[in-house]
C-alpha atoms as a PDB file:
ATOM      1  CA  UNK A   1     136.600 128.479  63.985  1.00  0.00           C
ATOM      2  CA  UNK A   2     136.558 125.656  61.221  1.00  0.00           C
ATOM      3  CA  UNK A   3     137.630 123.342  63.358  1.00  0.00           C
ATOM      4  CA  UNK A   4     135.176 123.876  65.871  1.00  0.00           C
ATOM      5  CA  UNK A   5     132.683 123.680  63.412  1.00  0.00           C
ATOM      6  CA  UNK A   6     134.305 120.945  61.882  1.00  0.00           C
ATOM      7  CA  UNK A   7     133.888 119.243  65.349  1.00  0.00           C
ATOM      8  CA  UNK A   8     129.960 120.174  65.672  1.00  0.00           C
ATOM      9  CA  UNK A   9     129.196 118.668  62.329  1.00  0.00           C
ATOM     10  CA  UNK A  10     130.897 115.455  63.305  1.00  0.00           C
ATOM     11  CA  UNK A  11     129.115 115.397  66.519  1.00  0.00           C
ATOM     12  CA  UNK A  12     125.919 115.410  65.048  1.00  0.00           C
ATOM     13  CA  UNK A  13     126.542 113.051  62.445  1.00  0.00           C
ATOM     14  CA  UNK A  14     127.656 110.727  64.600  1.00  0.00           C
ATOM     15  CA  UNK A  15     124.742 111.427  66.960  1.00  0.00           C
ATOM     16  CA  UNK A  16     122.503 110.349  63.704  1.00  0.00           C
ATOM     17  CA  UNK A  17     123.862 107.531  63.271  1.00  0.00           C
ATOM     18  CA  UNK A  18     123.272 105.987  67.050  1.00  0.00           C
ATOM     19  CA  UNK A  19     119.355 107.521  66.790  1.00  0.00           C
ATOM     20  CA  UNK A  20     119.560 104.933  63.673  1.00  0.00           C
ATOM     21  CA  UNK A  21     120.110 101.991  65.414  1.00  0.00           C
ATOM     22  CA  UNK A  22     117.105 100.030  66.256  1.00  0.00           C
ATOM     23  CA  UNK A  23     118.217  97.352  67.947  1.00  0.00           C
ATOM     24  CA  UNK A  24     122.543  96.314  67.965  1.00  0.00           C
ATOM     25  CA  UNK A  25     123.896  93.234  66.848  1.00  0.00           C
ATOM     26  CA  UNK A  26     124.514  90.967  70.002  1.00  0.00           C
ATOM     27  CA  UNK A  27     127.737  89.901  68.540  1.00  0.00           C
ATOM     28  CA  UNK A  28     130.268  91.560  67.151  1.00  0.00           C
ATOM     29  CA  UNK A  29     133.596  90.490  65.810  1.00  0.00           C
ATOM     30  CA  UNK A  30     136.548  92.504  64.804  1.00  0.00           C
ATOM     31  CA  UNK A  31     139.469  92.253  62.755  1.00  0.00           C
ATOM     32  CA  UNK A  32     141.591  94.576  64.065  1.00  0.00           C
ATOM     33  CA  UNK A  33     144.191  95.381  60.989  1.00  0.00           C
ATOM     34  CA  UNK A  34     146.661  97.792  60.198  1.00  0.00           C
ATOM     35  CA  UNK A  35     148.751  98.599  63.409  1.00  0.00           C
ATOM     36  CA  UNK A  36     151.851  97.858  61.284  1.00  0.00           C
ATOM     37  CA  UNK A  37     151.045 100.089  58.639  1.00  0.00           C
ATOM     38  CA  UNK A  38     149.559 102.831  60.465  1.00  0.00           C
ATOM     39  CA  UNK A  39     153.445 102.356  62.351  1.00  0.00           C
ATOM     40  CA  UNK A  40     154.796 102.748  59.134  1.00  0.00           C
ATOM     41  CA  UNK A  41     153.014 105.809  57.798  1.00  0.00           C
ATOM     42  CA  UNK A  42     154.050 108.000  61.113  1.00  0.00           C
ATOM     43  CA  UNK A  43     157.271 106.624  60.865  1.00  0.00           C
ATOM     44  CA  UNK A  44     157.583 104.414  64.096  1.00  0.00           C
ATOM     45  CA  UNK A  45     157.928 101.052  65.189  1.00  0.00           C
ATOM     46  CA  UNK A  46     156.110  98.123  64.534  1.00  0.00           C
ATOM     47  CA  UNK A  47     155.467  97.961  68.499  1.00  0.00           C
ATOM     48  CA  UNK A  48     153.993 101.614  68.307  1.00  0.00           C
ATOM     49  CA  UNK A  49     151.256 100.504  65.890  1.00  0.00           C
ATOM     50  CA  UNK A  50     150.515  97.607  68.305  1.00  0.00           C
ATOM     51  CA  UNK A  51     150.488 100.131  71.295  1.00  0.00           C
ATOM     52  CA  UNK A  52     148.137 101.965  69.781  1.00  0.00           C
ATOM     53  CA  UNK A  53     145.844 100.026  68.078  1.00  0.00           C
ATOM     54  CA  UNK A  54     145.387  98.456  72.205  1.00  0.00           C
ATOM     55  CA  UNK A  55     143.861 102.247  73.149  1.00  0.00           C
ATOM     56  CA  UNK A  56     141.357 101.226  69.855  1.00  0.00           C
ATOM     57  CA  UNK A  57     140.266  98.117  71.752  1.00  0.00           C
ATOM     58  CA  UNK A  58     139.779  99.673  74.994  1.00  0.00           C
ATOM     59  CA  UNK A  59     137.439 102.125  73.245  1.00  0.00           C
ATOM     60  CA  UNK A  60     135.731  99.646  71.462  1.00  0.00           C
ATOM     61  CA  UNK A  61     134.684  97.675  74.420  1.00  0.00           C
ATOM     62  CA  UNK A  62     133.683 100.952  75.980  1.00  0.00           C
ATOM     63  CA  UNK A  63     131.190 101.534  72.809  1.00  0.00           C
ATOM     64  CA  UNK A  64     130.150  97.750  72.967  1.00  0.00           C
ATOM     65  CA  UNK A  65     128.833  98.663  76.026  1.00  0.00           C
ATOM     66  CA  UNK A  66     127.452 101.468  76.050  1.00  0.00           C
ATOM     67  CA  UNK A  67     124.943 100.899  72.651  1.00  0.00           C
ATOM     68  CA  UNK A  68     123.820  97.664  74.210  1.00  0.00           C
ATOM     69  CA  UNK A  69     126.379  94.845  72.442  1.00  0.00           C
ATOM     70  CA  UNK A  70     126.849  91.673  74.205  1.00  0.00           C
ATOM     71  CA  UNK A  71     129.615  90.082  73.231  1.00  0.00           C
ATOM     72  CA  UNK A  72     132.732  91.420  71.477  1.00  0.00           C
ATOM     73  CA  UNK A  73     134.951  89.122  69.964  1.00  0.00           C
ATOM     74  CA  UNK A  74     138.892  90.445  68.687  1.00  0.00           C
ATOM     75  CA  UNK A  75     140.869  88.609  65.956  1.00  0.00           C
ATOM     76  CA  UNK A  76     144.226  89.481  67.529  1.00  0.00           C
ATOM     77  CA  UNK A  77     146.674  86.690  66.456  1.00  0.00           C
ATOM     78  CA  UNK A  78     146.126  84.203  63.869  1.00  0.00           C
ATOM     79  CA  UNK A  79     147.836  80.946  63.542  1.00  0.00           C
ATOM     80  CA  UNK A  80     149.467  82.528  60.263  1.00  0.00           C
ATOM     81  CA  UNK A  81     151.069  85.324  62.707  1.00  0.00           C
ATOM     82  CA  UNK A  82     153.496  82.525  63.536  1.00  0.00           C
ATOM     83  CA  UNK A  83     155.626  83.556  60.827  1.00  0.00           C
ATOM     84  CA  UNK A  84     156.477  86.629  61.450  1.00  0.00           C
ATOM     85  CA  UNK A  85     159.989  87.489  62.579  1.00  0.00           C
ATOM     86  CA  UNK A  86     160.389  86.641  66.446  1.00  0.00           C
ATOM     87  CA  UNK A  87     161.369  90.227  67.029  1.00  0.00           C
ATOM     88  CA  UNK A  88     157.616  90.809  66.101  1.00  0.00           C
ATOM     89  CA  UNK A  89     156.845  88.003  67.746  1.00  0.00           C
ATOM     90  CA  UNK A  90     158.211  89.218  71.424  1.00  0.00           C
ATOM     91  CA  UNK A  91     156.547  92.667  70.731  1.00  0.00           C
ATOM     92  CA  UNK A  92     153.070  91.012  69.823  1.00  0.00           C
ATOM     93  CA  UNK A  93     153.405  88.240  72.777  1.00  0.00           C
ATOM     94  CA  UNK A  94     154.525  91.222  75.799  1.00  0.00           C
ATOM     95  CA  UNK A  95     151.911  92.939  75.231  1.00  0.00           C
ATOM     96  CA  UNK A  96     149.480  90.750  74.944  1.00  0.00           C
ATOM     97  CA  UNK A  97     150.624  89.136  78.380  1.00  0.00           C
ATOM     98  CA  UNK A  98     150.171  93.002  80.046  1.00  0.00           C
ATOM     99  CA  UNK A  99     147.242  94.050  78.504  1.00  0.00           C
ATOM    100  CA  UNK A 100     145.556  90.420  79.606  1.00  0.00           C
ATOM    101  CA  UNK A 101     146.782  91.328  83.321  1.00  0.00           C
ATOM    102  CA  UNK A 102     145.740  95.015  82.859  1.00  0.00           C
ATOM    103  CA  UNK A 103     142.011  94.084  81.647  1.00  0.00           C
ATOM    104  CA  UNK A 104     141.978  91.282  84.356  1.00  0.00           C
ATOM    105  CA  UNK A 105     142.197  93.897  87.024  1.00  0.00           C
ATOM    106  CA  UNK A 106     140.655  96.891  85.782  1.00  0.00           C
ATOM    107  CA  UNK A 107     137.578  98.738  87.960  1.00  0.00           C
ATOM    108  CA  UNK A 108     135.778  99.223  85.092  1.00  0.00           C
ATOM    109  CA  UNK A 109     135.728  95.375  83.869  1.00  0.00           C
ATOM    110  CA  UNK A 110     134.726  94.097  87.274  1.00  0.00           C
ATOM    111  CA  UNK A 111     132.067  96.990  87.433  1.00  0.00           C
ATOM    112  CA  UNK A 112     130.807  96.011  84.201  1.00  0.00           C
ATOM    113  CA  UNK A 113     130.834  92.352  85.066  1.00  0.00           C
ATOM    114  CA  UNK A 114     132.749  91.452  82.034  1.00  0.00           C
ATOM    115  CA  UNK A 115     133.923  87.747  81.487  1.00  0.00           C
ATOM    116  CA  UNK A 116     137.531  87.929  79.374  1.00  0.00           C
ATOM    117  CA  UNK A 117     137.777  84.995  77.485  1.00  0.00           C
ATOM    118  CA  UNK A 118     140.703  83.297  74.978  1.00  0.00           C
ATOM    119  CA  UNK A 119     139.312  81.175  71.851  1.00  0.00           C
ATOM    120  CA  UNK A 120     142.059  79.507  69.825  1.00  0.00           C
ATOM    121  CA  UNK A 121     145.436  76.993  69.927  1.00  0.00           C
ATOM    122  CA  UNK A 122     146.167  78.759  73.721  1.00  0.00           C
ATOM    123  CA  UNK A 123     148.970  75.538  73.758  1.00  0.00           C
ATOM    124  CA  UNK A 124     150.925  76.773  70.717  1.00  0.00           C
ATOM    125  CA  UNK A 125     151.485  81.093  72.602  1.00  0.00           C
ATOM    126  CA  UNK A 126     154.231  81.109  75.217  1.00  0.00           C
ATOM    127  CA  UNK A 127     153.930  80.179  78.332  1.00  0.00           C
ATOM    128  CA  UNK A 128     153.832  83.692  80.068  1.00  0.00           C
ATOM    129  CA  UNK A 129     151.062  84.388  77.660  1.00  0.00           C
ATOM    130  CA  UNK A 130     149.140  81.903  78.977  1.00  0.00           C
ATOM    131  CA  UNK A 131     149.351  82.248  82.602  1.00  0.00           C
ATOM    132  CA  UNK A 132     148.087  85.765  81.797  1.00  0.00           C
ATOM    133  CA  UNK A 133     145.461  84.367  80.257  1.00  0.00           C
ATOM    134  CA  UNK A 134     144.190  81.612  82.946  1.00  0.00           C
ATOM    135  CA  UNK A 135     144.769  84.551  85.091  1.00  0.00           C
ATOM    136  CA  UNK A 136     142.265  86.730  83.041  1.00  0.00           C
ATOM    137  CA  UNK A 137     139.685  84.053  82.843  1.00  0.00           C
ATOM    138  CA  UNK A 138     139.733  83.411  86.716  1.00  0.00           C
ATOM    139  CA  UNK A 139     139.762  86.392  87.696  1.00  0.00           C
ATOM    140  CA  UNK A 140     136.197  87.253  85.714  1.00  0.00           C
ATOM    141  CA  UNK A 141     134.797  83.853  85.412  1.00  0.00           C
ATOM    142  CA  UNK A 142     131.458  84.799  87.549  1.00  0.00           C
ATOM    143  CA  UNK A 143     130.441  87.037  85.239  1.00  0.00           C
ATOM    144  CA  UNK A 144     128.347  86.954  82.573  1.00  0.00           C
ATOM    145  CA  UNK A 145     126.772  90.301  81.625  1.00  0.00           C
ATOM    146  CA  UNK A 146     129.216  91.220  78.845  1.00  0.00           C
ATOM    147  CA  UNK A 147     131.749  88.434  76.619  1.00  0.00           C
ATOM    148  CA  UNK A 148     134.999  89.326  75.524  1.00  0.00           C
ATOM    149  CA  UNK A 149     136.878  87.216  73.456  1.00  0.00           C
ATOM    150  CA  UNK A 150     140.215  87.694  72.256  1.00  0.00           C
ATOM    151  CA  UNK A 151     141.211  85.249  69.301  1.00  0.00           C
ATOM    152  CA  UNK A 152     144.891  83.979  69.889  1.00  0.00           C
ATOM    153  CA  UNK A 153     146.363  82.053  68.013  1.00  0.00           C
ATOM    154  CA  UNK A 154     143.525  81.804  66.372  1.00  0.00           C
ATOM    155  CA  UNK A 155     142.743  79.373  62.876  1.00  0.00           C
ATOM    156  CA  UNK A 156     138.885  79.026  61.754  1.00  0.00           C
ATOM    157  CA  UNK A 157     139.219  75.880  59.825  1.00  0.00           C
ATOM    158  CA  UNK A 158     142.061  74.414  62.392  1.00  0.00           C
ATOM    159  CA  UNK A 159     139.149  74.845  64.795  1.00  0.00           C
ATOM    160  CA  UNK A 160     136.633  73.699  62.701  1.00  0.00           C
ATOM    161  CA  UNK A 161     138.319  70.571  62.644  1.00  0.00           C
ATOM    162  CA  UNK A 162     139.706  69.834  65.681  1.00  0.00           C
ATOM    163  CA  UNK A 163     135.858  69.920  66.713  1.00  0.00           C
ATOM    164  CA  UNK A 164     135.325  67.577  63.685  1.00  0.00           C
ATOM    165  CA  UNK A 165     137.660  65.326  65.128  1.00  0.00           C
ATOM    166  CA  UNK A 166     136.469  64.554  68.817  1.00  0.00           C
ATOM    167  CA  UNK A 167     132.801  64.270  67.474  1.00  0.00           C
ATOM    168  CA  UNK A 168     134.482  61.408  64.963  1.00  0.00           C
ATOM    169  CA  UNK A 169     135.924  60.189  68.178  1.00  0.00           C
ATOM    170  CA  UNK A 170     133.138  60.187  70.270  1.00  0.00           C
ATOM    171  CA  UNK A 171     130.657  58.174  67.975  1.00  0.00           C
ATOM    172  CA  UNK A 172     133.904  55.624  67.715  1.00  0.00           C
ATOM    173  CA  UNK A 173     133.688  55.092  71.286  1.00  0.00           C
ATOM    174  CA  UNK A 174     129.618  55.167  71.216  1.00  0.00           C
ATOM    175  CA  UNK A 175     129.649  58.223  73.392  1.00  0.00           C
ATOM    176  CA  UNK A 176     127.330  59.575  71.069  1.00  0.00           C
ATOM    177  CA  UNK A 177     124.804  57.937  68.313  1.00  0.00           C
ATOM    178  CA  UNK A 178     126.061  59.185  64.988  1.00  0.00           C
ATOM    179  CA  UNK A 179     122.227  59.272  64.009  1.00  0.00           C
ATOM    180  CA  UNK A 180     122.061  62.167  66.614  1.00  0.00           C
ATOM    181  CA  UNK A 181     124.809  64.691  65.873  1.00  0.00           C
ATOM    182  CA  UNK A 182     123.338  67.814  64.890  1.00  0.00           C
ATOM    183  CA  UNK A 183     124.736  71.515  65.283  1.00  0.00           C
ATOM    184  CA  UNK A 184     125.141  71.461  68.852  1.00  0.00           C
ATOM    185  CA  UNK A 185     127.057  68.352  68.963  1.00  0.00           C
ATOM    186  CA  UNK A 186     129.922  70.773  66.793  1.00  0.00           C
ATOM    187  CA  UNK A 187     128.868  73.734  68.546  1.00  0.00           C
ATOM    188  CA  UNK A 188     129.847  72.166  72.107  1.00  0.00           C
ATOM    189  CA  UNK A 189     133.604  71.217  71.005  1.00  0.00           C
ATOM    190  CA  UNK A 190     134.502  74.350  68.963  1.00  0.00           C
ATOM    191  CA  UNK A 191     135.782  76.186  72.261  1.00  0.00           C
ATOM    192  CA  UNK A 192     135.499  75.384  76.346  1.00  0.00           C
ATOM    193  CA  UNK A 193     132.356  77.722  76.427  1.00  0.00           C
ATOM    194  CA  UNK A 194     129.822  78.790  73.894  1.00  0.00           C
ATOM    195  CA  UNK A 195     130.141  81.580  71.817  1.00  0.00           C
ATOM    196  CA  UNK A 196     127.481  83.336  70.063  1.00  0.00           C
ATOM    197  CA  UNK A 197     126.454  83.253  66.409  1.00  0.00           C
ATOM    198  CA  UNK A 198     128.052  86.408  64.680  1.00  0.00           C
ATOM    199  CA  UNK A 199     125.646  89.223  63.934  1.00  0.00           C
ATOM    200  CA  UNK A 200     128.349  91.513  62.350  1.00  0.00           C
ATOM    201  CA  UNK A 201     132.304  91.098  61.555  1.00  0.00           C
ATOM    202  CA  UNK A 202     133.923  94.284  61.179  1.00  0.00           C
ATOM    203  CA  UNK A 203     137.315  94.646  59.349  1.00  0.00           C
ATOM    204  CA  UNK A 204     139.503  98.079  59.600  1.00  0.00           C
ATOM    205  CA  UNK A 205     142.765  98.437  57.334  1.00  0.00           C
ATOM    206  CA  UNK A 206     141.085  98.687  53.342  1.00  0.00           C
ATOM    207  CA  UNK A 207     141.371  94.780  52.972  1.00  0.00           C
ATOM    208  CA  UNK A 208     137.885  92.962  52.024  1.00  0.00           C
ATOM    209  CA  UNK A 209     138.202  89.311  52.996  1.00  0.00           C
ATOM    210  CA  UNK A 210     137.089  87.789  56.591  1.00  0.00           C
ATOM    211  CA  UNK A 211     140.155  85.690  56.900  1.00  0.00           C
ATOM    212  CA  UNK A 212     139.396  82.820  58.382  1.00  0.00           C
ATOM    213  CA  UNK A 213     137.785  84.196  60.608  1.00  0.00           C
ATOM    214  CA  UNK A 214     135.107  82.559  62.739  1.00  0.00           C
ATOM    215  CA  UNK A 215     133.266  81.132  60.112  1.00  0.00           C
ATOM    216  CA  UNK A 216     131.234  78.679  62.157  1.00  0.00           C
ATOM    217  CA  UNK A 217     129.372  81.325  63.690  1.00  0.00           C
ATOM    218  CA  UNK A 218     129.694  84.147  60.720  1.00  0.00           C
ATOM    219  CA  UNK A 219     129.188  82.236  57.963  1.00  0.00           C
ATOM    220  CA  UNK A 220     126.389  79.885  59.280  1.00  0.00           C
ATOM    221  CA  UNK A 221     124.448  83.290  60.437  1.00  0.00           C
ATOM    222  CA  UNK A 222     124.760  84.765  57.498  1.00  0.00           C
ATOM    223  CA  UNK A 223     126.536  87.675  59.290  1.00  0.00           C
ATOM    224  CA  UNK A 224     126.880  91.009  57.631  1.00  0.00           C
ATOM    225  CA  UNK A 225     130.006  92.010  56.768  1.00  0.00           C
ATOM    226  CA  UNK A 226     131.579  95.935  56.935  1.00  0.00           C
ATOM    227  CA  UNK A 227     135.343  96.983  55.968  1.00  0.00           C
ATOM    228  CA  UNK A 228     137.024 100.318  56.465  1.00  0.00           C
ATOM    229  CA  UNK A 229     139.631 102.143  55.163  1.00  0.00           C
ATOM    230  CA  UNK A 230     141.193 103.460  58.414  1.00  0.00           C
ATOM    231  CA  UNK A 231     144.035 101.291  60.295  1.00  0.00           C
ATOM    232  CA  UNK A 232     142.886 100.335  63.303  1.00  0.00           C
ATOM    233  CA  UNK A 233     144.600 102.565  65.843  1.00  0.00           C
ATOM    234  CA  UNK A 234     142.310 105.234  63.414  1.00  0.00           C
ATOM    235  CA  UNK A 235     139.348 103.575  64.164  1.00  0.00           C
ATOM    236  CA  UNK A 236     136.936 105.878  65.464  1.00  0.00           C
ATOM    237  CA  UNK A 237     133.290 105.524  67.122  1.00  0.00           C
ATOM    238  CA  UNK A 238     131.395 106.791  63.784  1.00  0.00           C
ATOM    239  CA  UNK A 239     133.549 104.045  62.149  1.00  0.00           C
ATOM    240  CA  UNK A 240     132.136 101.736  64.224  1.00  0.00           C
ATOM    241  CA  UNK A 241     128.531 103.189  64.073  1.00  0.00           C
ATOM    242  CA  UNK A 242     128.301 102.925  60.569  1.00  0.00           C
ATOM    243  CA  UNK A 243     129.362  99.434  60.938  1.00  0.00           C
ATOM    244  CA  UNK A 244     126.561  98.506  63.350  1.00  0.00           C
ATOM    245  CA  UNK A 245     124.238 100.730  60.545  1.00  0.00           C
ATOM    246  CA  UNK A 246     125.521  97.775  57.791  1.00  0.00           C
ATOM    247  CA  UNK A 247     124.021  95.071  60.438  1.00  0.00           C
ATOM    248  CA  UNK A 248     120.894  97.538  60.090  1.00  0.00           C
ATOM    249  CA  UNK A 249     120.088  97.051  57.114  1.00  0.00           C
ATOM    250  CA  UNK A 250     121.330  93.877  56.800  1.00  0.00           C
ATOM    251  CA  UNK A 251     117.998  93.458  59.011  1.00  0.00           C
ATOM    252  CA  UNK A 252     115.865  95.345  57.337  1.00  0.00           C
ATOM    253  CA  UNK A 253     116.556  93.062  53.954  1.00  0.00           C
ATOM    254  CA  UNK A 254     116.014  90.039  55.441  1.00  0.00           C
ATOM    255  CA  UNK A 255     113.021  91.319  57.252  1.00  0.00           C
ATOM    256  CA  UNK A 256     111.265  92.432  53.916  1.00  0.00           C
ATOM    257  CA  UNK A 257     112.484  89.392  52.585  1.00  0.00           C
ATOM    258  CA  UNK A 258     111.260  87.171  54.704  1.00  0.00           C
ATOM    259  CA  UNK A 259     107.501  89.402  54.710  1.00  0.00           C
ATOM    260  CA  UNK A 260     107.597  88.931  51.037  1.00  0.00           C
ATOM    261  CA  UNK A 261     108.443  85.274  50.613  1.00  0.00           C
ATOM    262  CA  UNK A 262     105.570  84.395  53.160  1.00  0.00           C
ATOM    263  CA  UNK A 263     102.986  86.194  51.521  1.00  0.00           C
ATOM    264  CA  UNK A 264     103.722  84.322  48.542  1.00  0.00           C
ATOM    265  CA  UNK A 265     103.971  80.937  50.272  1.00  0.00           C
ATOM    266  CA  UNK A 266     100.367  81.658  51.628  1.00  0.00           C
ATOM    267  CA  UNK A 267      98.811  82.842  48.446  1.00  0.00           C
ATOM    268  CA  UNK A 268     100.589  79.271  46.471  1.00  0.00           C
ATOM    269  CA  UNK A 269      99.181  77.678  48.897  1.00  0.00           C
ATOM    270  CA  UNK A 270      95.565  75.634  48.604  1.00  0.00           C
ATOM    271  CA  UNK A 271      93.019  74.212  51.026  1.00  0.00           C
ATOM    272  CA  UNK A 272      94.082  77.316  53.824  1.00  0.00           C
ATOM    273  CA  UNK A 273      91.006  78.340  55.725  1.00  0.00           C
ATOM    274  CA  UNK A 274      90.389  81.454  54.229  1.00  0.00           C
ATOM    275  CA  UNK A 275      90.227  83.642  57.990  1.00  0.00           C
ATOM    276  CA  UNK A 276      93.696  81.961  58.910  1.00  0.00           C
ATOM    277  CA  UNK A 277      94.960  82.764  55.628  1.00  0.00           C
ATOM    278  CA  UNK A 278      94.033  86.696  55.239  1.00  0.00           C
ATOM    279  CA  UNK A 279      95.513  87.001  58.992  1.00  0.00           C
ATOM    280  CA  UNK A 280      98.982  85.468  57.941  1.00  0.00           C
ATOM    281  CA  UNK A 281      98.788  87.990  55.204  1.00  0.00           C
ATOM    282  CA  UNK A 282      97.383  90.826  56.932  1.00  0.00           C
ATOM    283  CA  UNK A 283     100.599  89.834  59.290  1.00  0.00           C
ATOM    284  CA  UNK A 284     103.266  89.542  56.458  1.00  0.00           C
ATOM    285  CA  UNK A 285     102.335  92.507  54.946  1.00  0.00           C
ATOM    286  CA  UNK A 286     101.986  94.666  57.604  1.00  0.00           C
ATOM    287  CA  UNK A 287     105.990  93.674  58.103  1.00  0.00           C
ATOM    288  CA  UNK A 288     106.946  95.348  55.175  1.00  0.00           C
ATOM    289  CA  UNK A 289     107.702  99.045  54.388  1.00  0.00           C
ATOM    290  CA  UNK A 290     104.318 101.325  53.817  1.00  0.00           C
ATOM    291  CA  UNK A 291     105.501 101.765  50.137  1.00  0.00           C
ATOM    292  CA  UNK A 292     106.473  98.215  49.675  1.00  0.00           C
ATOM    293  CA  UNK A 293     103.309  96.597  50.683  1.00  0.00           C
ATOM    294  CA  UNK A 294     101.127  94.746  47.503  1.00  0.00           C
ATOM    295  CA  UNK A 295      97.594  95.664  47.098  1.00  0.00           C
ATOM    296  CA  UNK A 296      95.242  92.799  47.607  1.00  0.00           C
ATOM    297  CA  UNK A 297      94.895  90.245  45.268  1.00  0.00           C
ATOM    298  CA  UNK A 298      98.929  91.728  43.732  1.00  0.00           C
ATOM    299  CA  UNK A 299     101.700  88.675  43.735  1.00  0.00           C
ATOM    300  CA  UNK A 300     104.445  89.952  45.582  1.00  0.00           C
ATOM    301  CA  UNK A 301     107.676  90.089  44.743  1.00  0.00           C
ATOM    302  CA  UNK A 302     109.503  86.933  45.502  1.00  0.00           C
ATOM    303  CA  UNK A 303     113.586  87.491  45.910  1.00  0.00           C
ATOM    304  CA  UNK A 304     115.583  84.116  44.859  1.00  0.00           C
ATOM    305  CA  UNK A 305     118.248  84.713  47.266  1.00  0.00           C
ATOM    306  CA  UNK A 306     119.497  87.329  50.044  1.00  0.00           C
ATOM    307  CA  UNK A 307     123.195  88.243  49.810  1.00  0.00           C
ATOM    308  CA  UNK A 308     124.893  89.104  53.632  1.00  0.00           C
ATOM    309  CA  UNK A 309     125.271  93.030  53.647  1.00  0.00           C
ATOM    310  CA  UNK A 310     128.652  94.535  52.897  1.00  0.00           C
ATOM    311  CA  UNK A 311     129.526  98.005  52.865  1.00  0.00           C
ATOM    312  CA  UNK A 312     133.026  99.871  52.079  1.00  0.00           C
ATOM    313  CA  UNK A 313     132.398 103.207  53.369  1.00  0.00           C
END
């Protein structure tokens, strides 16, 4: 009996917490931490952990999905992984090469239309691992509906400047004017393809630092940031909801912010025609919260800066 009800109450929590969500991040990127030491607390392998912490990822793509995500991007091996002992190593590599063929064929990826996708030093993994992944990325290439990317061997900065380097290179050889690089010159030679700016980075394991980890497109978005206590073969879907609920009201800050800065801009400003002016306001403060909004003729409130959203539930 009090685990059935123990089971309802969780049920409907978690159904509050999807009726929260607005509108979902469009990216989402995970650092998927802990397999060892969840291994270690049941008193298995290191391998165990790694098994499963892959039924986590198959969930979280399934969630992804379903609540309208976009693109999911994994922080699965880092160049700093190199380290390890090779015994790890082999564990950590043989898998990888199975689950890339598994998710290559699976019904429910080609159903789904979902393109797999490897960011990082690909060179530096063995080369089994790699034939698994140009097999992955052929065999969903044509599709374009959902993005999965799985970060292997995987170094933000290394990346950062590698794509620092071939822009260098190309205004040496006059491919491009130096006068012109702007973002999208760096953007294009980060990776083969695109990948979306970060809307939310979500860390399991208890550890509070982002590691390196795509800070291109996290840090230059301003992407909010949630950590968790559970490993991440724990991770469960209200986990992850509450996660997506951080991006929330990441949202809703920057919205109000944003509302509150323009009134003020409007009302500093002189020489407005007056109609034009009362619309803008009319506009700005109809963005804000019913018990946030100024009378007329009241200065809003003017934040100096907007920190990104963390949470440590």
């Amino acid at each position: 009996m009090i685990e059935w009800l123990r089971t309802r109450i969780h049920k409907a929590y978690e159904r509050q917490l999807v009726r929260a969500i607005d509108e979902p991040p469009a990216h989402v990127a995970v650092i998927q931490d802990g397999n060892r030491r969840y291994a270690r607390k049941h008193g298995a392998d290191a391998s165990d952990g790694h098994r499963e912490g892959v039924k986590t990822t198959q969930d979280v793509l399934e969630w992804c999905q379903t609540l309208g995500i976009e693109e999911l991007t994994l922080y699965t091996f880092s160049t700093e992984n190199f380290d390890r002992p090779q015994e790890q190593l082999d564990v950590i590599f043989d898998l990888a090469e199975e689950k890339l063929y598994d998710f290559a064929d699976a019904d429910r990826v080609h159903e789904n239309e979902v393109s797999i996708r490897a960011i990082g030093d690909v060179p530096r993994l063995p080369e089994r691992v790699q034939e698994a992944i140009d097999y992955a990325e052929e065999r969903t290439e044509g599709y374009d509906e959902f993005v999965l990317n799985i970060a292997l061997a995987y170094g933000g900065r290394e990346t950062m400047l590698s794509a620092a380097r071939d822009v260098v290179d190309a205004a040496a050889t006059g491919e491009i004017d130096p006068a012109e690089i702007d973002v999208d010159t760096v953007a294009d030679r980060l990776y083969d393809r695109r990948v979306r700016d970060v809307d939310l980075i979500v860390r399991t394991g208890g550890d509070q630092r982002t590691s390196n980890f795509l800070p291109w497109h996290a840090n230059g978005n301003e992407a909010a940031v949630y950590f968790c206590a559970p490993y991440w073969p724990e991770f469960s879907r209200v986990d992850f909801l509450r996660g997506l609920r951080t991006y929330e009201h990441r949202e809703e800050s920057w919205r109000r912010t944003r509302a509150r800065r323009g009134l003020a801009l409007v009302r500093a400003l002189g020489g407005v025609e007056l109609a034009e002016a009362r619309e803008t306001i009319r506009r700005c403060r109809d963005a804000l919260p019913a018990g946030e909004r100024p009378a007329d003729g009241e200065p809003p409130e003017v934040p100096e800066s907007s920190d990104v959203a963390a949470s440590s539930e």
